[in-house]
C-alpha atoms as a PDB file:
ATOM      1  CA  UNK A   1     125.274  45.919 149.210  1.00  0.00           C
ATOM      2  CA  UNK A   2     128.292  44.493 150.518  1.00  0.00           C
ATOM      3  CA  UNK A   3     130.324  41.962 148.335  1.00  0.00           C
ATOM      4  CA  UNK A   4     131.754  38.882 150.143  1.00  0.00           C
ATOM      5  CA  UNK A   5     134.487  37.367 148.776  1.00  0.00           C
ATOM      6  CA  UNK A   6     134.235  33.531 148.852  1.00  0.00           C
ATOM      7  CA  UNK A   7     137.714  31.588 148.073  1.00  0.00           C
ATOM      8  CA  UNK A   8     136.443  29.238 144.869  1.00  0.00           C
ATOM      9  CA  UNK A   9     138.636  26.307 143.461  1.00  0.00           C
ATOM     10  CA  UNK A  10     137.618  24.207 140.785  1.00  0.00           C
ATOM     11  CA  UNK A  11     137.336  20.704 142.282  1.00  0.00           C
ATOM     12  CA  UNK A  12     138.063  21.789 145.403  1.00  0.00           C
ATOM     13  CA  UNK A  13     136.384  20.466 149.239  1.00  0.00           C
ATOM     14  CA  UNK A  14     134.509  22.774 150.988  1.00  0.00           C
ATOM     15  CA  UNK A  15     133.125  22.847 154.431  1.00  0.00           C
ATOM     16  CA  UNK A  16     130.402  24.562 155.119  1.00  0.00           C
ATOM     17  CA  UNK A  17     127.897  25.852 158.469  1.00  0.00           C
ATOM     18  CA  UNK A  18     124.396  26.515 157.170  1.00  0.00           C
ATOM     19  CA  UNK A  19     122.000  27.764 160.051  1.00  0.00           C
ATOM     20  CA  UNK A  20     118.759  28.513 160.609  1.00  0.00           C
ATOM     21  CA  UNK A  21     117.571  31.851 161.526  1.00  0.00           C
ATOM     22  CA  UNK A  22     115.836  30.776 164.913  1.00  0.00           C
ATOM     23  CA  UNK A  23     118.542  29.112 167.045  1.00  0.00           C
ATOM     24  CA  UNK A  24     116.312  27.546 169.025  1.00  0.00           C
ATOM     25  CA  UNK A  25     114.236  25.811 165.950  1.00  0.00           C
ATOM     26  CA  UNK A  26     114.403  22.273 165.810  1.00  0.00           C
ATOM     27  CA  UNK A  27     112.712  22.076 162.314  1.00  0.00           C
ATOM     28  CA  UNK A  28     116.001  20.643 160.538  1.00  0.00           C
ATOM     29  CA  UNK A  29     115.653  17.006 162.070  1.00  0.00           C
ATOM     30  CA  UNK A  30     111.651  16.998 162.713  1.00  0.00           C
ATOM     31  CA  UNK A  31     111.761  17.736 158.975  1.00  0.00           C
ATOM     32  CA  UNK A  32     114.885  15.745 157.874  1.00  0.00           C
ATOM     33  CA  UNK A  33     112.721  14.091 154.852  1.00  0.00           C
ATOM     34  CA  UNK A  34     112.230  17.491 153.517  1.00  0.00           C
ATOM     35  CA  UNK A  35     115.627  18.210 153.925  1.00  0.00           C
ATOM     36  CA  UNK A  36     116.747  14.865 152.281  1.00  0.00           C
ATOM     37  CA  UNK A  37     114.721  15.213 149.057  1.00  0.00           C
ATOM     38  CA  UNK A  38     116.526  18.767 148.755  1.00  0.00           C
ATOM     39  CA  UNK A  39     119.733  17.615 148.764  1.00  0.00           C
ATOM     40  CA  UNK A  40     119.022  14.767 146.388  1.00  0.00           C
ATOM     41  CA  UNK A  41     117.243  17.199 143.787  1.00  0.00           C
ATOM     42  CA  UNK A  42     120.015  19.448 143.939  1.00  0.00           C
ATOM     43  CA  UNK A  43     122.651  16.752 143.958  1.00  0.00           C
ATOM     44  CA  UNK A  44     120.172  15.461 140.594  1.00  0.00           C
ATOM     45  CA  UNK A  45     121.056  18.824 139.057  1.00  0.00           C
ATOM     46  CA  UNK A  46     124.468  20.191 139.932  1.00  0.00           C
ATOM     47  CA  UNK A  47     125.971  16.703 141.126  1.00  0.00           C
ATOM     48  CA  UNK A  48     128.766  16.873 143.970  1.00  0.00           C
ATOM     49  CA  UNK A  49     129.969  14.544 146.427  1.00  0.00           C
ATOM     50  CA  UNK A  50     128.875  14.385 150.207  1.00  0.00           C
ATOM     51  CA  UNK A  51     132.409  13.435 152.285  1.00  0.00           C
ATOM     52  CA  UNK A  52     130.822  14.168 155.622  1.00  0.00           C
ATOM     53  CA  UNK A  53     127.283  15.503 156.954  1.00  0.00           C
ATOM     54  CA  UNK A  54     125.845  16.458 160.287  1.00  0.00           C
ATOM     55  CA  UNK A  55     122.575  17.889 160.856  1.00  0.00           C
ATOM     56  CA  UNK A  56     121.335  19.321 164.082  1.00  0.00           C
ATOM     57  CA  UNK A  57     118.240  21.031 165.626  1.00  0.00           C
ATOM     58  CA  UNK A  58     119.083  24.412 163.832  1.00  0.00           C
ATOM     59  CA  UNK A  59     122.336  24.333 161.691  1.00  0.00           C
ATOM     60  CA  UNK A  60     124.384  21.579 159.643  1.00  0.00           C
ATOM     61  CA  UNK A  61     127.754  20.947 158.748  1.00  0.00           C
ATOM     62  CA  UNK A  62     128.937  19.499 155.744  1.00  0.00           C
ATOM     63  CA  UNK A  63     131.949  18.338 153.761  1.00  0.00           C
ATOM     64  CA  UNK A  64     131.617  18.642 149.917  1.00  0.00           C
ATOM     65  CA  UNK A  65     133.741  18.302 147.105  1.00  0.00           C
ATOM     66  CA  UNK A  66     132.839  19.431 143.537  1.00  0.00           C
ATOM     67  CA  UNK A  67     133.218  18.242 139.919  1.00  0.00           C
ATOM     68  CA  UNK A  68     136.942  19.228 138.547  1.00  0.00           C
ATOM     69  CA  UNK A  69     135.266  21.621 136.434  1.00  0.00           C
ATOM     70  CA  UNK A  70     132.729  23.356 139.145  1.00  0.00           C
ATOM     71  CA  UNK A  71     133.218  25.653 141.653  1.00  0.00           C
ATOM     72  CA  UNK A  72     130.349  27.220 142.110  1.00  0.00           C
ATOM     73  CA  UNK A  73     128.814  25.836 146.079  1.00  0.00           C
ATOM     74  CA  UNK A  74     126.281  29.112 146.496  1.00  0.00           C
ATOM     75  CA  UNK A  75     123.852  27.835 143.560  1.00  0.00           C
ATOM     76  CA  UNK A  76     123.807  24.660 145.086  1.00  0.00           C
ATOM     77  CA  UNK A  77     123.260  25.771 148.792  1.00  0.00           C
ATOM     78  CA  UNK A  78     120.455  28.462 146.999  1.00  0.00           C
ATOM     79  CA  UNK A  79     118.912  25.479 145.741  1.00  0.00           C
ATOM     80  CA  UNK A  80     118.964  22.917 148.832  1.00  0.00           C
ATOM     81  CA  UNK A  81     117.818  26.051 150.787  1.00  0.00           C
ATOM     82  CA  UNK A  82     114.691  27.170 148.964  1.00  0.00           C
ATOM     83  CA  UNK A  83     113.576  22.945 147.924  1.00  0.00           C
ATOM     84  CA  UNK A  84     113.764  22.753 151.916  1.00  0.00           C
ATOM     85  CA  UNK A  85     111.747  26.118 152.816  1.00  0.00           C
ATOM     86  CA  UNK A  86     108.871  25.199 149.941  1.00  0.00           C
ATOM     87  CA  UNK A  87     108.154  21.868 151.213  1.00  0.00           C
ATOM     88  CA  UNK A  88     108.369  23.202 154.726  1.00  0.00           C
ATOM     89  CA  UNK A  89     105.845  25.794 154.009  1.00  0.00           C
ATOM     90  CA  UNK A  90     103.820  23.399 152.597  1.00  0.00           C
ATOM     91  CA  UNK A  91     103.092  21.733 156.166  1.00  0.00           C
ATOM     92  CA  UNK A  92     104.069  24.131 158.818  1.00  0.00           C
ATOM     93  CA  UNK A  93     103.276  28.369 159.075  1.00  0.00           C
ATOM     94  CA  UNK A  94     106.927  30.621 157.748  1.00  0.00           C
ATOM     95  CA  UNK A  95     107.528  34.199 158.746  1.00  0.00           C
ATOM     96  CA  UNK A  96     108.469  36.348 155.787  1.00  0.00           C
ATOM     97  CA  UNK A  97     110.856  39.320 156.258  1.00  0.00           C
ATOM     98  CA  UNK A  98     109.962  42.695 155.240  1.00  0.00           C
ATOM     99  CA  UNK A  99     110.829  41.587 151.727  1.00  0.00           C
ATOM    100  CA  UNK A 100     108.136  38.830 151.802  1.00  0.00           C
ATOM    101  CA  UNK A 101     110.717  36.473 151.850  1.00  0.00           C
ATOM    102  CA  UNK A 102     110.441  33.503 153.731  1.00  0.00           C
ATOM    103  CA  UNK A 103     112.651  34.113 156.939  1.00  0.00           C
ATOM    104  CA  UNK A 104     113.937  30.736 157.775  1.00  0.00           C
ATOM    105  CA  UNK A 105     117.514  30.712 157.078  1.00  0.00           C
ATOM    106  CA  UNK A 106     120.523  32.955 157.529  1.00  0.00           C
ATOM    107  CA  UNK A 107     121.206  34.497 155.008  1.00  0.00           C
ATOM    108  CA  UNK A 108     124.516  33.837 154.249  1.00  0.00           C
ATOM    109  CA  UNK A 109     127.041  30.402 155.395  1.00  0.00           C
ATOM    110  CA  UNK A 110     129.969  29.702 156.217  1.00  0.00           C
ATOM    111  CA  UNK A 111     132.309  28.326 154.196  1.00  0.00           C
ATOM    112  CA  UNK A 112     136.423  27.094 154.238  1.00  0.00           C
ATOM    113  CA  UNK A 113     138.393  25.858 151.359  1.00  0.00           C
ATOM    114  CA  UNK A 114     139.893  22.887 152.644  1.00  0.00           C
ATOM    115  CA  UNK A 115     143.686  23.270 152.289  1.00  0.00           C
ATOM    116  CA  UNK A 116     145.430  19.393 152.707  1.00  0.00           C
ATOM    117  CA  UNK A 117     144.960  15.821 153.866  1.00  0.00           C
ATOM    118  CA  UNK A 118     145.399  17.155 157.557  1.00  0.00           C
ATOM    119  CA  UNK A 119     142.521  19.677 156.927  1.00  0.00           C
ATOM    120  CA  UNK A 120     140.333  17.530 155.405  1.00  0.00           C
ATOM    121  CA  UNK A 121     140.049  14.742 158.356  1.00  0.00           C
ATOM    122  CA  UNK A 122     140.107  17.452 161.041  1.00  0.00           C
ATOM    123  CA  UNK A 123     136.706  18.357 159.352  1.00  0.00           C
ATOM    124  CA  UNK A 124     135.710  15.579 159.327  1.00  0.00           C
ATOM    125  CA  UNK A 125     136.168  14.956 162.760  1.00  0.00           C
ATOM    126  CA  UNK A 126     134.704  18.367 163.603  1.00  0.00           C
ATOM    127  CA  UNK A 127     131.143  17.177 161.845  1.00  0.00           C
ATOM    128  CA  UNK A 128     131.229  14.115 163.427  1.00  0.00           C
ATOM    129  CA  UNK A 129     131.780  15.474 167.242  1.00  0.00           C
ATOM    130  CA  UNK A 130     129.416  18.703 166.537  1.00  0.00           C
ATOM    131  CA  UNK A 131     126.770  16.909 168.568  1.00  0.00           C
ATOM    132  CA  UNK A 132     128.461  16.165 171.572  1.00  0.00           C
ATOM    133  CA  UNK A 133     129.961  19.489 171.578  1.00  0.00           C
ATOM    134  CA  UNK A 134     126.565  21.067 171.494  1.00  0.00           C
ATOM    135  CA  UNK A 135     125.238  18.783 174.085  1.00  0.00           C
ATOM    136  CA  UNK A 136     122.938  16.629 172.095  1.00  0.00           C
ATOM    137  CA  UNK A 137     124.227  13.468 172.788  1.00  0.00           C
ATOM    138  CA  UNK A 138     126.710  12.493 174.994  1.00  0.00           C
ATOM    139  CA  UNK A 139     128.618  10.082 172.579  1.00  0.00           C
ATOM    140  CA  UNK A 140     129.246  10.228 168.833  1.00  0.00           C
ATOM    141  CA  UNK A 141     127.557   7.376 167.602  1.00  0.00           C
ATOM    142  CA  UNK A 142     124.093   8.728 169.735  1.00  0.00           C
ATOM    143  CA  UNK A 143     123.229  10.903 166.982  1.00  0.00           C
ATOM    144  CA  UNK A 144     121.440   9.539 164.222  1.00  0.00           C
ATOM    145  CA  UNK A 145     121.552  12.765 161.501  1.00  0.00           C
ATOM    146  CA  UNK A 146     125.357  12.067 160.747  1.00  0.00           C
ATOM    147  CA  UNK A 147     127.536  10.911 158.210  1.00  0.00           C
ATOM    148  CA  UNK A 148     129.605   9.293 161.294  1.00  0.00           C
ATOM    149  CA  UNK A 149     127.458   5.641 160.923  1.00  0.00           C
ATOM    150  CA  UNK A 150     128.614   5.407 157.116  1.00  0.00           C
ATOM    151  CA  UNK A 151     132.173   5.853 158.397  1.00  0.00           C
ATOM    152  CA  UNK A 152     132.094   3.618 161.578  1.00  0.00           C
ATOM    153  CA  UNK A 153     130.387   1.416 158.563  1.00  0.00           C
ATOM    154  CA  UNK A 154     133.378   1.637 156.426  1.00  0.00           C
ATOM    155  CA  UNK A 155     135.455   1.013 159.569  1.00  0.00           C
ATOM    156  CA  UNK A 156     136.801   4.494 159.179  1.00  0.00           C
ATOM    157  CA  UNK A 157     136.100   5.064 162.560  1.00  0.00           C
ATOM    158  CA  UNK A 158     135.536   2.616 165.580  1.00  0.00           C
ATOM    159  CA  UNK A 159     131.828   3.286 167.059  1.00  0.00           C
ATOM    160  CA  UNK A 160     133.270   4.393 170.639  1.00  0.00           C
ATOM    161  CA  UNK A 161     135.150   6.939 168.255  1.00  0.00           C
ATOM    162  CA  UNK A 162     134.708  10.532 170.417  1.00  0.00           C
ATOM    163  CA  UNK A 163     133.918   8.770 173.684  1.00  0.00           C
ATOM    164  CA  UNK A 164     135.624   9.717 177.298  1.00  0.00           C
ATOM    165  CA  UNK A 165     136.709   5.897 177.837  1.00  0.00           C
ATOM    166  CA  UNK A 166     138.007   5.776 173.957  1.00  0.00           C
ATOM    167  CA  UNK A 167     142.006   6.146 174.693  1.00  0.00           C
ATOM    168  CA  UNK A 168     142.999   7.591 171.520  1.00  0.00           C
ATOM    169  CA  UNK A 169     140.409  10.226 171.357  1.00  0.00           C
ATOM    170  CA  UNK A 170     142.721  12.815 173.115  1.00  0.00           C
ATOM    171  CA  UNK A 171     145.351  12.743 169.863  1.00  0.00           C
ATOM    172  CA  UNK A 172     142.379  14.384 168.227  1.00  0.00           C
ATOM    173  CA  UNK A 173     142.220  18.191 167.818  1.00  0.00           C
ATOM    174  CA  UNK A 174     139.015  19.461 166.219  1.00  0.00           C
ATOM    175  CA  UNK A 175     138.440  23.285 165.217  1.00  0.00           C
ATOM    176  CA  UNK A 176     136.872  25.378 162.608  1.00  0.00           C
END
Protein backbone atom coordinates (compact mmCIF):
# COMPACT_ATOMS: atom_id res chain seq x y z
CA UNK A 1 0.00 0.00 0.00
CA UNK A 2 1.47 3.18 -0.78
CA UNK A 3 2.36 5.64 2.13
CA UNK A 4 1.55 9.36 1.54
CA UNK A 5 3.35 11.67 3.29
CA UNK A 6 1.16 14.52 4.65
CA UNK A 7 3.22 17.75 5.99
CA UNK A 8 1.70 17.93 9.87
CA UNK A 9 2.34 21.03 12.19
CA UNK A 10 1.04 21.31 15.48
CA UNK A 11 -1.33 24.30 15.39
CA UNK A 12 -0.89 24.77 12.07
CA UNK A 13 -3.84 25.97 9.05
CA UNK A 14 -4.61 23.64 6.62
CA UNK A 15 -6.51 23.81 3.44
CA UNK A 16 -8.04 21.16 2.25
CA UNK A 17 -10.22 19.73 -1.27
CA UNK A 18 -12.48 16.87 -0.21
CA UNK A 19 -14.49 15.40 -3.27
CA UNK A 20 -16.92 13.17 -3.97
CA UNK A 21 -16.40 10.18 -6.02
CA UNK A 22 -19.17 11.03 -8.72
CA UNK A 23 -18.26 14.45 -10.17
CA UNK A 24 -21.37 14.99 -11.37
CA UNK A 25 -23.27 14.28 -7.81
CA UNK A 26 -24.91 17.08 -6.38
CA UNK A 27 -25.61 15.27 -3.01
CA UNK A 28 -23.21 17.71 -0.92
CA UNK A 29 -25.71 20.78 -0.99
CA UNK A 30 -29.18 18.73 -1.47
CA UNK A 31 -27.85 17.13 1.72
CA UNK A 32 -26.03 20.11 3.39
CA UNK A 33 -27.98 19.30 6.87
CA UNK A 34 -26.34 16.00 6.87
CA UNK A 35 -23.25 17.46 6.13
CA UNK A 36 -23.66 20.21 8.86
CA UNK A 37 -24.42 17.86 11.78
CA UNK A 38 -21.04 16.03 10.70
CA UNK A 39 -18.97 18.72 11.02
CA UNK A 40 -20.48 19.84 14.30
CA UNK A 41 -20.11 16.20 15.87
CA UNK A 42 -16.70 16.06 14.82
CA UNK A 43 -15.90 19.63 15.72
CA UNK A 44 -17.84 18.26 19.39
CA UNK A 45 -15.03 15.70 19.56
CA UNK A 46 -11.71 16.81 18.14
CA UNK A 47 -12.52 20.70 18.27
CA UNK A 48 -10.78 22.96 15.49
CA UNK A 49 -11.54 26.16 14.03
CA UNK A 50 -13.39 26.77 10.61
CA UNK A 51 -11.43 30.09 8.93
CA UNK A 52 -13.13 29.60 5.60
CA UNK A 53 -15.68 26.97 3.98
CA UNK A 54 -17.15 26.39 0.57
CA UNK A 55 -19.25 23.62 -0.39
CA UNK A 56 -20.29 22.75 -3.88
CA UNK A 57 -22.33 20.14 -5.86
CA UNK A 58 -19.49 17.47 -5.47
CA UNK A 59 -16.34 18.73 -3.54
CA UNK A 60 -15.59 21.42 -0.68
CA UNK A 61 -12.92 23.53 0.29
CA UNK A 62 -11.99 24.45 3.58
CA UNK A 63 -9.64 26.46 5.76
CA UNK A 64 -8.87 24.92 9.23
CA UNK A 65 -6.64 25.55 11.90
CA UNK A 66 -5.99 23.13 14.83
CA UNK A 67 -5.46 23.22 18.62
CA UNK A 68 -1.56 24.14 19.42
CA UNK A 69 -1.24 20.73 20.55
CA UNK A 70 -3.07 18.75 17.46
CA UNK A 71 -2.06 17.97 14.27
CA UNK A 72 -3.74 15.28 13.35
CA UNK A 73 -6.63 16.65 10.22
CA UNK A 74 -7.15 12.81 8.70
CA UNK A 75 -9.14 11.59 11.97
CA UNK A 76 -11.15 14.47 11.72
CA UNK A 77 -11.88 14.38 7.88
CA UNK A 78 -12.42 10.20 8.64
CA UNK A 79 -14.93 11.28 10.95
CA UNK A 80 -16.91 14.20 9.02
CA UNK A 81 -16.70 11.69 6.08
CA UNK A 82 -18.30 8.54 7.46
CA UNK A 83 -21.15 10.90 10.01
CA UNK A 84 -22.01 12.31 6.37
CA UNK A 85 -22.16 8.83 4.35
CA UNK A 86 -24.35 7.10 7.44
CA UNK A 87 -26.94 9.65 7.51
CA UNK A 88 -26.89 9.76 3.75
CA UNK A 89 -27.49 6.12 3.53
CA UNK A 90 -30.07 6.44 5.79
CA UNK A 91 -32.34 8.36 3.11
CA UNK A 92 -30.91 7.82 -0.27
CA UNK A 93 -29.46 4.16 -2.05
CA UNK A 94 -24.98 4.07 -1.75
CA UNK A 95 -22.88 1.92 -4.02
CA UNK A 96 -20.32 -0.08 -2.09
CA UNK A 97 -16.93 -0.91 -3.69
CA UNK A 98 -15.71 -4.32 -3.97
CA UNK A 99 -14.75 -4.00 -0.32
CA UNK A 100 -18.41 -3.35 0.71
CA UNK A 101 -17.49 -0.06 1.46
CA UNK A 102 -19.67 2.64 0.81
CA UNK A 103 -18.27 4.34 -2.46
CA UNK A 104 -19.12 7.92 -2.02
CA UNK A 105 -16.01 9.74 -1.47
CA UNK A 106 -12.48 9.81 -2.80
CA UNK A 107 -10.54 8.27 -1.05
CA UNK A 108 -7.97 10.41 -0.20
CA UNK A 109 -7.90 14.82 -0.07
CA UNK A 110 -6.02 17.25 -0.66
CA UNK A 111 -4.32 19.04 1.66
CA UNK A 112 -1.56 22.31 1.95
CA UNK A 113 0.10 23.53 5.03
CA UNK A 114 -0.47 27.05 4.89
CA UNK A 115 2.94 28.78 4.97
CA UNK A 116 2.31 32.88 5.96
CA UNK A 117 -0.18 35.73 6.21
CA UNK A 118 0.02 36.01 2.28
CA UNK A 119 -0.92 32.26 2.02
CA UNK A 120 -3.48 32.26 4.29
CA UNK A 121 -5.82 35.12 2.58
CA UNK A 122 -5.00 33.83 -0.91
CA UNK A 123 -6.97 30.73 0.42
CA UNK A 124 -9.21 32.32 1.50
CA UNK A 125 -9.94 34.06 -1.47
CA UNK A 126 -9.60 30.84 -3.47
CA UNK A 127 -12.75 29.26 -1.30
CA UNK A 128 -14.61 32.14 -1.64
CA UNK A 129 -14.33 32.50 -5.70
CA UNK A 130 -14.47 28.47 -6.17
CA UNK A 131 -18.05 28.97 -7.32
CA UNK A 132 -17.72 31.37 -9.88
CA UNK A 133 -14.78 29.63 -11.16
CA UNK A 134 -16.76 26.48 -11.56
CA UNK A 135 -19.62 28.26 -13.09
CA UNK A 136 -22.17 28.07 -10.38
CA UNK A 137 -22.88 31.44 -9.89
CA UNK A 138 -21.83 34.23 -11.65
CA UNK A 139 -20.93 36.47 -8.58
CA UNK A 140 -19.48 35.62 -5.17
CA UNK A 141 -22.06 36.52 -2.92
CA UNK A 142 -24.72 34.16 -5.30
CA UNK A 143 -23.69 31.18 -3.52
CA UNK A 144 -25.24 30.44 -0.41
CA UNK A 145 -22.87 27.21 0.93
CA UNK A 146 -19.90 29.66 1.78
CA UNK A 147 -18.11 31.04 4.50
CA UNK A 148 -17.93 34.35 2.17
CA UNK A 149 -21.49 35.87 3.92
CA UNK A 150 -19.78 35.59 7.51
CA UNK A 151 -16.90 37.61 6.06
CA UNK A 152 -18.84 40.23 3.93
CA UNK A 153 -20.69 40.10 7.59
CA UNK A 154 -17.61 40.99 9.41
CA UNK A 155 -16.93 43.55 6.66
CA UNK A 156 -13.95 41.49 5.70
CA UNK A 157 -15.01 41.64 2.37
CA UNK A 158 -17.42 44.10 0.48
CA UNK A 159 -20.49 41.93 -1.03
CA UNK A 160 -19.55 42.92 -4.81
CA UNK A 161 -16.14 41.31 -3.59
CA UNK A 162 -15.16 38.90 -6.91
CA UNK A 163 -17.47 40.78 -9.27
CA UNK A 164 -16.40 42.05 -13.03
CA UNK A 165 -17.58 45.77 -12.15
CA UNK A 166 -15.68 45.47 -8.54
CA UNK A 167 -12.35 47.63 -9.47
CA UNK A 168 -10.06 46.15 -7.09
CA UNK A 169 -10.82 42.60 -7.84
CA UNK A 170 -7.98 42.40 -10.49
CA UNK A 171 -5.10 42.99 -7.52
CA UNK A 172 -6.34 39.57 -6.52
CA UNK A 173 -4.43 36.41 -7.54
CA UNK A 174 -6.07 33.17 -6.43
CA UNK A 175 -4.35 29.59 -6.90
CA UNK A 176 -3.98 26.33 -5.20
Amino acid sequence: MVQYRRNRVMGGSYFFTVTLRDRKSTVLIDHLEFLREAVRKTREARPFTIEAWVVLPEHMHALWTLPPDDADYSSRWRSIKSHFTHQLAKQIPINRNTKGEYALWQRRFWEHTLRDDVDFSRHIDYIHYNPVKHGHVKQVKDWPYSSFHRFVAKTVYPLNWGCANNDTFDQYQFGE
